[in-house]
C-alpha atoms as a PDB file:
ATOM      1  CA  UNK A   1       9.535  -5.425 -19.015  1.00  0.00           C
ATOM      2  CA  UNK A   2       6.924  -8.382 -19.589  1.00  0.00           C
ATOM      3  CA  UNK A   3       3.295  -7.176 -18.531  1.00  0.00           C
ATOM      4  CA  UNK A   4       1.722  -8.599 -15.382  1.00  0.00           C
ATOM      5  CA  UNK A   5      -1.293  -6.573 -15.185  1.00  0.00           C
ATOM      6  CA  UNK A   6      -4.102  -8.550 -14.992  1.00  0.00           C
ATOM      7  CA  UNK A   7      -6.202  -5.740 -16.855  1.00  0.00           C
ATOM      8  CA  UNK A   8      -4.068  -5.761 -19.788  1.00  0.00           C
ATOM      9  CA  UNK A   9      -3.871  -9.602 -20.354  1.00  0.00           C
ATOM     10  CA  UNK A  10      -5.947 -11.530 -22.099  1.00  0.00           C
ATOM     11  CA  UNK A  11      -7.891 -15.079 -20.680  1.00  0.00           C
ATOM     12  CA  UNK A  12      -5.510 -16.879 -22.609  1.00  0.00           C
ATOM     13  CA  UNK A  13      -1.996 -15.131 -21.655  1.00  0.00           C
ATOM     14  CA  UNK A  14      -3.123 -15.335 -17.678  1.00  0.00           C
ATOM     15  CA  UNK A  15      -3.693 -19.192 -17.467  1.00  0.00           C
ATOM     16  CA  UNK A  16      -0.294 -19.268 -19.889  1.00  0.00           C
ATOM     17  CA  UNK A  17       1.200 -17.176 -17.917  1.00  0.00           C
ATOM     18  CA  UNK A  18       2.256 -20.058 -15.163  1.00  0.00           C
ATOM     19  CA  UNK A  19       1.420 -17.140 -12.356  1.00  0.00           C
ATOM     20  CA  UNK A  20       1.463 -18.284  -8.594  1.00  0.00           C
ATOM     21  CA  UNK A  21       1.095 -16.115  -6.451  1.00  0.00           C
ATOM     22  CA  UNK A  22      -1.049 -12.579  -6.947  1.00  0.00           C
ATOM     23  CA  UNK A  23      -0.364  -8.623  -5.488  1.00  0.00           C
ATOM     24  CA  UNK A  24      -3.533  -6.466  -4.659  1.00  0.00           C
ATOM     25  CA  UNK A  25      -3.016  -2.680  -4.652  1.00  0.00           C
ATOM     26  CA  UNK A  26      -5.625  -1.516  -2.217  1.00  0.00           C
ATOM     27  CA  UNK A  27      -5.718   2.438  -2.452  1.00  0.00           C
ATOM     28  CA  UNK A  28      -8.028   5.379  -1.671  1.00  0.00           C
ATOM     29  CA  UNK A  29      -9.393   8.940  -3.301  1.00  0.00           C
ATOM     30  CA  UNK A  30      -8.903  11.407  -1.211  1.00  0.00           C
ATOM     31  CA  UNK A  31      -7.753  15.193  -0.709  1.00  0.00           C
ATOM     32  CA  UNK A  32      -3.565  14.745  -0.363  1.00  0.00           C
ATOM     33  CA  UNK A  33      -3.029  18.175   0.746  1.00  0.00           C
ATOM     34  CA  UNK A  34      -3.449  20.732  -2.118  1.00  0.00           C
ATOM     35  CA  UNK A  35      -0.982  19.654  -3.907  1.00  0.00           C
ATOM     36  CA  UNK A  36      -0.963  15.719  -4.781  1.00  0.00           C
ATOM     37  CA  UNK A  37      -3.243  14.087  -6.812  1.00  0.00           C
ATOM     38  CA  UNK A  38      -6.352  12.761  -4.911  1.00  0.00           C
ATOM     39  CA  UNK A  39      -5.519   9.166  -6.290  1.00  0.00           C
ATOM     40  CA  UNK A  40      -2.011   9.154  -4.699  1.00  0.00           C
ATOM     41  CA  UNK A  41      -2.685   5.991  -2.380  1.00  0.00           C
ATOM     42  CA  UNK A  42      -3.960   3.952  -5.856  1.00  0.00           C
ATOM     43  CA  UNK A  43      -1.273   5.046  -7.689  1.00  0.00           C
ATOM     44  CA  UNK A  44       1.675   5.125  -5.477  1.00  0.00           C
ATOM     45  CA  UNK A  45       0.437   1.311  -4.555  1.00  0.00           C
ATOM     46  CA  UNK A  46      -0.307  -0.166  -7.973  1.00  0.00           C
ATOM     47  CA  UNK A  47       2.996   1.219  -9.199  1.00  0.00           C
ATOM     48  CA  UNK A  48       5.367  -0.631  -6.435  1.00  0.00           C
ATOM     49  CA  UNK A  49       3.477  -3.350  -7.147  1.00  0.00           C
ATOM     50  CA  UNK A  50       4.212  -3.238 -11.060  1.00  0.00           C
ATOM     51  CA  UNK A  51       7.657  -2.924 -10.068  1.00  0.00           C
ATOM     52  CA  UNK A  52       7.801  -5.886  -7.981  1.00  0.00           C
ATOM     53  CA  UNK A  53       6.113  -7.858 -10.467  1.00  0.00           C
ATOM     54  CA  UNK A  54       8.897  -6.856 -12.986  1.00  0.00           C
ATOM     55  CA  UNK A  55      11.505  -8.384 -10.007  1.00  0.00           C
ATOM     56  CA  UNK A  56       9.361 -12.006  -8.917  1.00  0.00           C
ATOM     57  CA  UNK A  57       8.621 -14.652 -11.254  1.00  0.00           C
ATOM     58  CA  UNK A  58       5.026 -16.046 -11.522  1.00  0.00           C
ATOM     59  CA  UNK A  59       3.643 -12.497 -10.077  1.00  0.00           C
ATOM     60  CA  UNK A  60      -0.008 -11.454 -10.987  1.00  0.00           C
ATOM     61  CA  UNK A  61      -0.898  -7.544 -10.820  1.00  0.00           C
ATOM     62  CA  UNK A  62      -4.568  -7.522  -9.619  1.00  0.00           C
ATOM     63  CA  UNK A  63      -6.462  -4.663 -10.617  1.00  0.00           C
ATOM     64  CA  UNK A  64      -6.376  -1.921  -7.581  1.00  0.00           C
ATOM     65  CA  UNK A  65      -8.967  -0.747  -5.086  1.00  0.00           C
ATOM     66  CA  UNK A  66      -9.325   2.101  -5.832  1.00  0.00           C
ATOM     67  CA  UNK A  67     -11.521   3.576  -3.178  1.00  0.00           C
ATOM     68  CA  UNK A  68     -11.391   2.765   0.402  1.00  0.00           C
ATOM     69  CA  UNK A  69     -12.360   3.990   4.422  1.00  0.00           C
ATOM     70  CA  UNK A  70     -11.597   7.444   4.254  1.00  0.00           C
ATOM     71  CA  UNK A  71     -14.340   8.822   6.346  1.00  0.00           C
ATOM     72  CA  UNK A  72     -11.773  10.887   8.565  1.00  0.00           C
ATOM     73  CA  UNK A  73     -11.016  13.008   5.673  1.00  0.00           C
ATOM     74  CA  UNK A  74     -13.967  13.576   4.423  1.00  0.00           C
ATOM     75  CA  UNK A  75     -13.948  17.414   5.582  1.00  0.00           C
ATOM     76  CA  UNK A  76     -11.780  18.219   2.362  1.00  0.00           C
ATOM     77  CA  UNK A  77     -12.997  17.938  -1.126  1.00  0.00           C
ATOM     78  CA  UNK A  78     -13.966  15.044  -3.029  1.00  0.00           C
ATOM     79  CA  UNK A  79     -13.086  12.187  -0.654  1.00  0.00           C
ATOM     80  CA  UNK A  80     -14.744   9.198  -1.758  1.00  0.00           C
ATOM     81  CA  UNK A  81     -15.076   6.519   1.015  1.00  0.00           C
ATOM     82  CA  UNK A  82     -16.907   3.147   1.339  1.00  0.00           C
ATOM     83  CA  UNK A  83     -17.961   2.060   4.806  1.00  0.00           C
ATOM     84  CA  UNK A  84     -15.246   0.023   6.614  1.00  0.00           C
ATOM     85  CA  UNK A  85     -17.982  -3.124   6.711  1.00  0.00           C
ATOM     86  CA  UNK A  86     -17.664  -2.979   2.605  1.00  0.00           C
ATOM     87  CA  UNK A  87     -14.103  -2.295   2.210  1.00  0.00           C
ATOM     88  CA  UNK A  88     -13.315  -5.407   4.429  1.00  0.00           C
ATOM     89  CA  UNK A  89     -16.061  -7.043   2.189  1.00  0.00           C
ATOM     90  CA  UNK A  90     -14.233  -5.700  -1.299  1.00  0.00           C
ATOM     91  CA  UNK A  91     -10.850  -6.838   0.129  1.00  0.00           C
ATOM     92  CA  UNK A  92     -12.053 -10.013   0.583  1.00  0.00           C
ATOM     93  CA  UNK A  93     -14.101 -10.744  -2.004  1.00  0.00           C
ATOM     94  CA  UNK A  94     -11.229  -9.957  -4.695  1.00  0.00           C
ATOM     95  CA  UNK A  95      -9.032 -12.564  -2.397  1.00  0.00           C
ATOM     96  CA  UNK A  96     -11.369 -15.078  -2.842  1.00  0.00           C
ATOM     97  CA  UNK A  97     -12.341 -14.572  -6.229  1.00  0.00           C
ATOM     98  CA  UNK A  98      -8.047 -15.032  -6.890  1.00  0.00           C
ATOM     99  CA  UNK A  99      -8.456 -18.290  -4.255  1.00  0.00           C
ATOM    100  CA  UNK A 100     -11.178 -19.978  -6.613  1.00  0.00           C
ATOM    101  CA  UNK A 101      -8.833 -19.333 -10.047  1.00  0.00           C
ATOM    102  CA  UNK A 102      -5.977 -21.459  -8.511  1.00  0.00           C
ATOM    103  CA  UNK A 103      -3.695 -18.966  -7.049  1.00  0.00           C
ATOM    104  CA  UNK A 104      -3.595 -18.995  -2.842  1.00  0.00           C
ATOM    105  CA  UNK A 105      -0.692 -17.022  -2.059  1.00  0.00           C
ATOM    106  CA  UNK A 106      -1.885 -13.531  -2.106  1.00  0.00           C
ATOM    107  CA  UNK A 107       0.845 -10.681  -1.080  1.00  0.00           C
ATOM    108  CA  UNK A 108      -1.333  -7.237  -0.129  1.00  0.00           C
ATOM    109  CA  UNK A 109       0.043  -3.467  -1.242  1.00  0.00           C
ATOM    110  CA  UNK A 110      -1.797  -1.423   1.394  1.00  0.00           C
ATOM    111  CA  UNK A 111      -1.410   2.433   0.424  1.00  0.00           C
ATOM    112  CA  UNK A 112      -3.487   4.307   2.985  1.00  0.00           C
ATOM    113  CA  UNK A 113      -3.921   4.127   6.410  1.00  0.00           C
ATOM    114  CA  UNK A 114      -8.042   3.680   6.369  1.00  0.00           C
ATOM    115  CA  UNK A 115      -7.539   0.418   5.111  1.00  0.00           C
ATOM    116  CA  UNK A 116      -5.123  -1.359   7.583  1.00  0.00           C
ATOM    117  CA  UNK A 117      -8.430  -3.070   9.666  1.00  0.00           C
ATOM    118  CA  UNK A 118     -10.226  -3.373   6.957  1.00  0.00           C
ATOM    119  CA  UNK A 119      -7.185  -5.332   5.198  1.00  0.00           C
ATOM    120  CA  UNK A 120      -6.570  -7.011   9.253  1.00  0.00           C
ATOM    121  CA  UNK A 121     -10.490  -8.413   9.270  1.00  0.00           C
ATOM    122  CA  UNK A 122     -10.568  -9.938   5.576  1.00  0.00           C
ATOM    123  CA  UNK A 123      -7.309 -11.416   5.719  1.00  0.00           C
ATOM    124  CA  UNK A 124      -8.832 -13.489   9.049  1.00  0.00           C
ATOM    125  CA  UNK A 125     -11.491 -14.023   7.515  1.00  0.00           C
ATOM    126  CA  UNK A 126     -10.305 -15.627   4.101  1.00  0.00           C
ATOM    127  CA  UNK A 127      -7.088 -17.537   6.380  1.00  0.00           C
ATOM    128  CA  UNK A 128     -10.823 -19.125   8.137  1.00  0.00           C
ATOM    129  CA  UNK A 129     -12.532 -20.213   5.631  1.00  0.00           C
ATOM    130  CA  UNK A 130      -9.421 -21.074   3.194  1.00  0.00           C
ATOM    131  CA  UNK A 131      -7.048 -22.858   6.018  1.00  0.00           C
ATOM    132  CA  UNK A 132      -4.142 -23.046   3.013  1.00  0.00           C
ATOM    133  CA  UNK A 133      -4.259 -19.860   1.639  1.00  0.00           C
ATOM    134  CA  UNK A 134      -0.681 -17.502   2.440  1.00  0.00           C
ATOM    135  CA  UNK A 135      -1.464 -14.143   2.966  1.00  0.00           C
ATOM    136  CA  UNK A 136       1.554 -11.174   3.412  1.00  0.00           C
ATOM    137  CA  UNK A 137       1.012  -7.699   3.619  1.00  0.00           C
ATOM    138  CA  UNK A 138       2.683  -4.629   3.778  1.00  0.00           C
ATOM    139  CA  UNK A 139       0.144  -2.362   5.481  1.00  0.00           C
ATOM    140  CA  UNK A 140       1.869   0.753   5.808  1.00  0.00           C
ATOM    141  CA  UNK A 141       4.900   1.629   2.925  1.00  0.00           C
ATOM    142  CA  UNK A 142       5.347   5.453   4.457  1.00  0.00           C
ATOM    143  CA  UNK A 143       6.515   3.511   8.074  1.00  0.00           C
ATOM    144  CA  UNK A 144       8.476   1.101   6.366  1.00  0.00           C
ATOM    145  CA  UNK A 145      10.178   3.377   4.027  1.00  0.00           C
ATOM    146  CA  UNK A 146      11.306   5.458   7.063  1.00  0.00           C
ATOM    147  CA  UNK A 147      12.331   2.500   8.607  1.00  0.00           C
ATOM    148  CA  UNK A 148      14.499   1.219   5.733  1.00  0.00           C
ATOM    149  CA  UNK A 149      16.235   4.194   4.328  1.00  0.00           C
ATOM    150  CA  UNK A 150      19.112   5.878   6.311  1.00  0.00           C
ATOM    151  CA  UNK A 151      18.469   8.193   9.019  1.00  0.00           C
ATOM    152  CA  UNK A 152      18.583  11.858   8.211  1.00  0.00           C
ATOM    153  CA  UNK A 153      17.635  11.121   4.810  1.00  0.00           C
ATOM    154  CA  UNK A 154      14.436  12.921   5.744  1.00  0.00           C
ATOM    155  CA  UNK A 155      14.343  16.529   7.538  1.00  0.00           C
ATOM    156  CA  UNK A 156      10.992  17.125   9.130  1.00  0.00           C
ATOM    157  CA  UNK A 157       9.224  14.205  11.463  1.00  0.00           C
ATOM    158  CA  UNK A 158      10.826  11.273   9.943  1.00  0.00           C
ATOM    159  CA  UNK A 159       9.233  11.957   6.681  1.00  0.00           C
ATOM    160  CA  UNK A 160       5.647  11.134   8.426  1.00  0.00           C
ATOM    161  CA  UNK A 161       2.448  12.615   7.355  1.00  0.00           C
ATOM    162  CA  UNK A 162      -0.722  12.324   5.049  1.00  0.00           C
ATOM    163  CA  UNK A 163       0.829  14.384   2.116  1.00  0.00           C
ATOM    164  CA  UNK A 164       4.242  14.850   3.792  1.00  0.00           C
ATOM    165  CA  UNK A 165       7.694  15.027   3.014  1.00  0.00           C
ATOM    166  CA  UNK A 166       7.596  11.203   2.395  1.00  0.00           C
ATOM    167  CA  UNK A 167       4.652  10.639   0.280  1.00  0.00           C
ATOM    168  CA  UNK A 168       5.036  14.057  -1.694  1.00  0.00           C
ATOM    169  CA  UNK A 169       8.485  12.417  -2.272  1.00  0.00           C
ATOM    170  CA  UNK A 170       7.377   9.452  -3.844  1.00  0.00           C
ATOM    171  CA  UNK A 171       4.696  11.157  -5.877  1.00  0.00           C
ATOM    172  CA  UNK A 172       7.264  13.718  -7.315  1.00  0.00           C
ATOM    173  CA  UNK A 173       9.055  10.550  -8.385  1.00  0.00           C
ATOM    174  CA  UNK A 174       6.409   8.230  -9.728  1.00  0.00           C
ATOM    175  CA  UNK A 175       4.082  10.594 -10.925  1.00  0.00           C
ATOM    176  CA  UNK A 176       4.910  14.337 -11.278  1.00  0.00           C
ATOM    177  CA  UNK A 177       2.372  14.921 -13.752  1.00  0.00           C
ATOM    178  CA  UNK A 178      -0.452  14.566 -11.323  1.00  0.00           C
ATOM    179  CA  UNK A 179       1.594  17.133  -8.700  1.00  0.00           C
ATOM    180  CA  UNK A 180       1.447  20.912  -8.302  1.00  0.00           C
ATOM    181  CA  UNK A 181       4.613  21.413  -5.649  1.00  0.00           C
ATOM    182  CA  UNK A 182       3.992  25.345  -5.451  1.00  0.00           C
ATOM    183  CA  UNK A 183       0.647  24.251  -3.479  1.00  0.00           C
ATOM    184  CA  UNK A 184       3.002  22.274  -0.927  1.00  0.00           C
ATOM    185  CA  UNK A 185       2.760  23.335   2.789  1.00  0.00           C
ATOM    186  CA  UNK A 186       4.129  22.330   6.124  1.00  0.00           C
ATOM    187  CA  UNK A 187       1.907  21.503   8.766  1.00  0.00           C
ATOM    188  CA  UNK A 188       3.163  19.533  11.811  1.00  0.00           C
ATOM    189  CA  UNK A 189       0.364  18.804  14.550  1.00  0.00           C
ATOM    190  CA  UNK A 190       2.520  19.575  17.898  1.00  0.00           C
ATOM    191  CA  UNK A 191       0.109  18.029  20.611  1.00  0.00           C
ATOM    192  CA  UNK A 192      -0.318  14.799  19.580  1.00  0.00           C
ATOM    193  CA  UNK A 193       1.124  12.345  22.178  1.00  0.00           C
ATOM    194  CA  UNK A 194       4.157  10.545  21.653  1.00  0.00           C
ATOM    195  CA  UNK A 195       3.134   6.597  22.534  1.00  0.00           C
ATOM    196  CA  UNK A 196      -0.478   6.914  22.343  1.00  0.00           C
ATOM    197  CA  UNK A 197      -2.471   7.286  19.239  1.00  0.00           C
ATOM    198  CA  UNK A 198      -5.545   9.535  19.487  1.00  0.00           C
ATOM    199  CA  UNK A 199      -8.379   8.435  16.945  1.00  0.00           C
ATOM    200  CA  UNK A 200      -8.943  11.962  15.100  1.00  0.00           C
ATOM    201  CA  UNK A 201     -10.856  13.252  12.636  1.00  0.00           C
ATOM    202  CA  UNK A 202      -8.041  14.707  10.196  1.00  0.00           C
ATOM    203  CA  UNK A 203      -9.944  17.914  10.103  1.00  0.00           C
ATOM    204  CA  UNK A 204      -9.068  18.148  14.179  1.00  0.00           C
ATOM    205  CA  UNK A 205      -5.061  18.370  13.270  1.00  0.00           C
ATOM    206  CA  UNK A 206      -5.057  20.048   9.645  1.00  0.00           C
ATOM    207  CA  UNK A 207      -7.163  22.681   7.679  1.00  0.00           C
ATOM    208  CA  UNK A 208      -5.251  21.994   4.714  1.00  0.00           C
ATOM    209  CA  UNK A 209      -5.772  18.097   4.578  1.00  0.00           C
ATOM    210  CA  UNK A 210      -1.930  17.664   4.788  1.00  0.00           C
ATOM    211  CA  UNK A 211       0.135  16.827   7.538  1.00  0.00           C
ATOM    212  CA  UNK A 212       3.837  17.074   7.638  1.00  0.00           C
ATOM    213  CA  UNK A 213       6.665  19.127   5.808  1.00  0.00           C
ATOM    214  CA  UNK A 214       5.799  18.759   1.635  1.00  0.00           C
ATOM    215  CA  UNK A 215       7.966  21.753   1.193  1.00  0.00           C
ATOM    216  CA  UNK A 216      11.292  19.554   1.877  1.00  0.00           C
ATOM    217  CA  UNK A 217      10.035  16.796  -0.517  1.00  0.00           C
ATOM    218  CA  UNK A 218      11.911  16.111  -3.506  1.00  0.00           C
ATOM    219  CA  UNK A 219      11.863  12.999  -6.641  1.00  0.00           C
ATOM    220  CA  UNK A 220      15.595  12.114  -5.630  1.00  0.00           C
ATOM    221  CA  UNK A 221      13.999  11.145  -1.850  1.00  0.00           C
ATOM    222  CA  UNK A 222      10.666   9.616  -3.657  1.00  0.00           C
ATOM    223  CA  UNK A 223      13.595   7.320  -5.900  1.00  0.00           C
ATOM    224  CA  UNK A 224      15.104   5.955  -3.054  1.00  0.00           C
ATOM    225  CA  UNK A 225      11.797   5.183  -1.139  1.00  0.00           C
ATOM    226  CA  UNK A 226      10.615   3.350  -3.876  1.00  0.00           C
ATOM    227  CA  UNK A 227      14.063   1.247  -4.839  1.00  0.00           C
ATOM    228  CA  UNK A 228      13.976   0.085  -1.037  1.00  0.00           C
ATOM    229  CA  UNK A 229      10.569  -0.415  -0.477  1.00  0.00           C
ATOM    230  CA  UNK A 230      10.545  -2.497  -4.280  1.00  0.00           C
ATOM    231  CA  UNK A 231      13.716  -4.510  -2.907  1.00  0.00           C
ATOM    232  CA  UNK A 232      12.232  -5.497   0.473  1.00  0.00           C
ATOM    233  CA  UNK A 233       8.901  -6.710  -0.912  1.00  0.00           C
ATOM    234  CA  UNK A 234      10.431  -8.474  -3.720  1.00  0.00           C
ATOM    235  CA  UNK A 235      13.208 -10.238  -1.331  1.00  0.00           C
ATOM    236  CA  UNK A 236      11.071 -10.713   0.947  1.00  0.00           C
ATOM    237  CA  UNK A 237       8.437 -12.723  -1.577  1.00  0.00           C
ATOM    238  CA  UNK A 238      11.107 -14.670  -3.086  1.00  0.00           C
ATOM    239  CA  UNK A 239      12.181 -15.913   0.205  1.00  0.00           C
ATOM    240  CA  UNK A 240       8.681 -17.217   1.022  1.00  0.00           C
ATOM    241  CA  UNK A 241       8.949 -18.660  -2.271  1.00  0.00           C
ATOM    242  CA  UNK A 242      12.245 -20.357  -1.223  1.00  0.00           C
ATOM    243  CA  UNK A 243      10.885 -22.435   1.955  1.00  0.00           C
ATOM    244  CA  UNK A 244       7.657 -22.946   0.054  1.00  0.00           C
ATOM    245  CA  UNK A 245       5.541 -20.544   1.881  1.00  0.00           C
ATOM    246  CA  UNK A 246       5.533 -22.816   4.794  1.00  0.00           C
ATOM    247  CA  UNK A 247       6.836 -19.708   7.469  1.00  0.00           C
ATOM    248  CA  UNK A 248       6.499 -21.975  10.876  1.00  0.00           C
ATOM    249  CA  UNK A 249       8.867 -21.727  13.583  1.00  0.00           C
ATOM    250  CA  UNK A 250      11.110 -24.945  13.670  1.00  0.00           C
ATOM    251  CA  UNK A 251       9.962 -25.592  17.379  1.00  0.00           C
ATOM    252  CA  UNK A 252       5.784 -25.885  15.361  1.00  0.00           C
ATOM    253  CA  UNK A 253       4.923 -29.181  14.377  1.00  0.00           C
ATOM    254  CA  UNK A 254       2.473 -28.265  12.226  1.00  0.00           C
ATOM    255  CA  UNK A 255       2.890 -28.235   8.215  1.00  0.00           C
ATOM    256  CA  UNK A 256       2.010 -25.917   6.161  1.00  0.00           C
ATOM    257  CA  UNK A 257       2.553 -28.283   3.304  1.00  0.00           C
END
């Protein structure tokens, strides 16, 4: 496969490169349970987004963020976290910075669940001041995944939780070398409601900084996340790509244009 990866190219293969649109990996370092490595939002992120560069032509890898809002999980060891005003700032500061080289369609690979407002706020922010920039975003790959794969294909809580069956899945499978599976526990938080989210401090559900069932996780799960999740992104980019990026409603008379 052709490299993408805006670290590994030099000035002169990026502006030959004919690139049009650009992919941000926006990640965290936290505790994942005992048993993942504390990069896992980065990594799992920045790899999808490799692999849907391999699938859509003109598609720049941006380097990741690789710290982000993680200030609920700071209880557990060696959490890093920036304050939400300066991961909103980060986020949109690398969007700009990708707006002023020429490219201003900008597809966002969120990987943790601290950075969703963040990644809300500077997205309205840059669509403000930059009118004709495109912005799409998948803000949450663990709900989406679930979403996209066949039911049953997961056996505890849908798959859900920070360090869960889901996302131990996909870390066996991209990146066993940075996983110790005998440290894998289950831990299900059983009075959370069902419709309404309560804002907790993940030390207030887990004393192991994992939620969910990692013991059920397995690569062969983590495969087929990642081949759906890789397939919907990439579709769903070169289908914007198709109409132009202009995505209003028939019935709109504005143009994007």
């Amino acid at each position: 496969m052709a490299n993408h990866e805006l670290l590994k190219l030099t000035a002169h293969q990026v502006t030959e490169g004919k690139y049009d649109k650009a992919i941000l990996a926006i990640g965290s370092c936290e505790a994942h349970g005992q048993h993942i490595a504390e990069g896992c939002d980065t990594i799992v992120s920045y790899e999808l987004s490799k692999k849907v560069a391999d699938e859509v032509e003109g598609l720049l890898v941006l380097p990741p963020i690789t710290v982000g809002y993680s200030g609920h999980y700071d209880t557990f060891p060696f959490t890093l976290t920036l304050k939400y005003d300066t991961v909103t700032q980060v986020i949109y500061d690398m969007m700009e910075s990708v707006v002023r080289n020429g490219i201003n369609k900008i597809f966002l690979m969120n990987g943790h669940d601290g950075n969703i407002a963040p990644m809300e706020i500077a997205s309205r922010k840059l669509k403000e001041e930059y009118p004709d920039v495109r912005i799409a975003a998948l803000p949450a790959w663990w709900v989406t995944a679930g979403e996209l794969l066949p039911e049953g294909t997961f056996e505890v809580w849908d798959g859900l939780g920070h360090a869960g069956e889901g996302e131990t899945s996909i870390a066996y499978y991209l990146f066993p070398q940075y996983c110790e599976p005998d440290q894998a526990t289950c831990v299900v938080p059983d009075k959370l409601p069902k419709y309404v989210e309560m804002k907790w401090d993940f030390a207030e559900i887990t004393n192991t900084a994992q939620t969910g069932d990692a013991t059920k996780a397995t690569a062969e799960k983590g495969e087929k996340m990642t081949e759906v999740l890789v397939k919907c992104v990439a579709d769903t980019i070169k289908e914007l790509d198709a109409i132009g990026w202009n995505y209003c409603s028939k019935q709109h008379t504005a143009n994007l244009d």
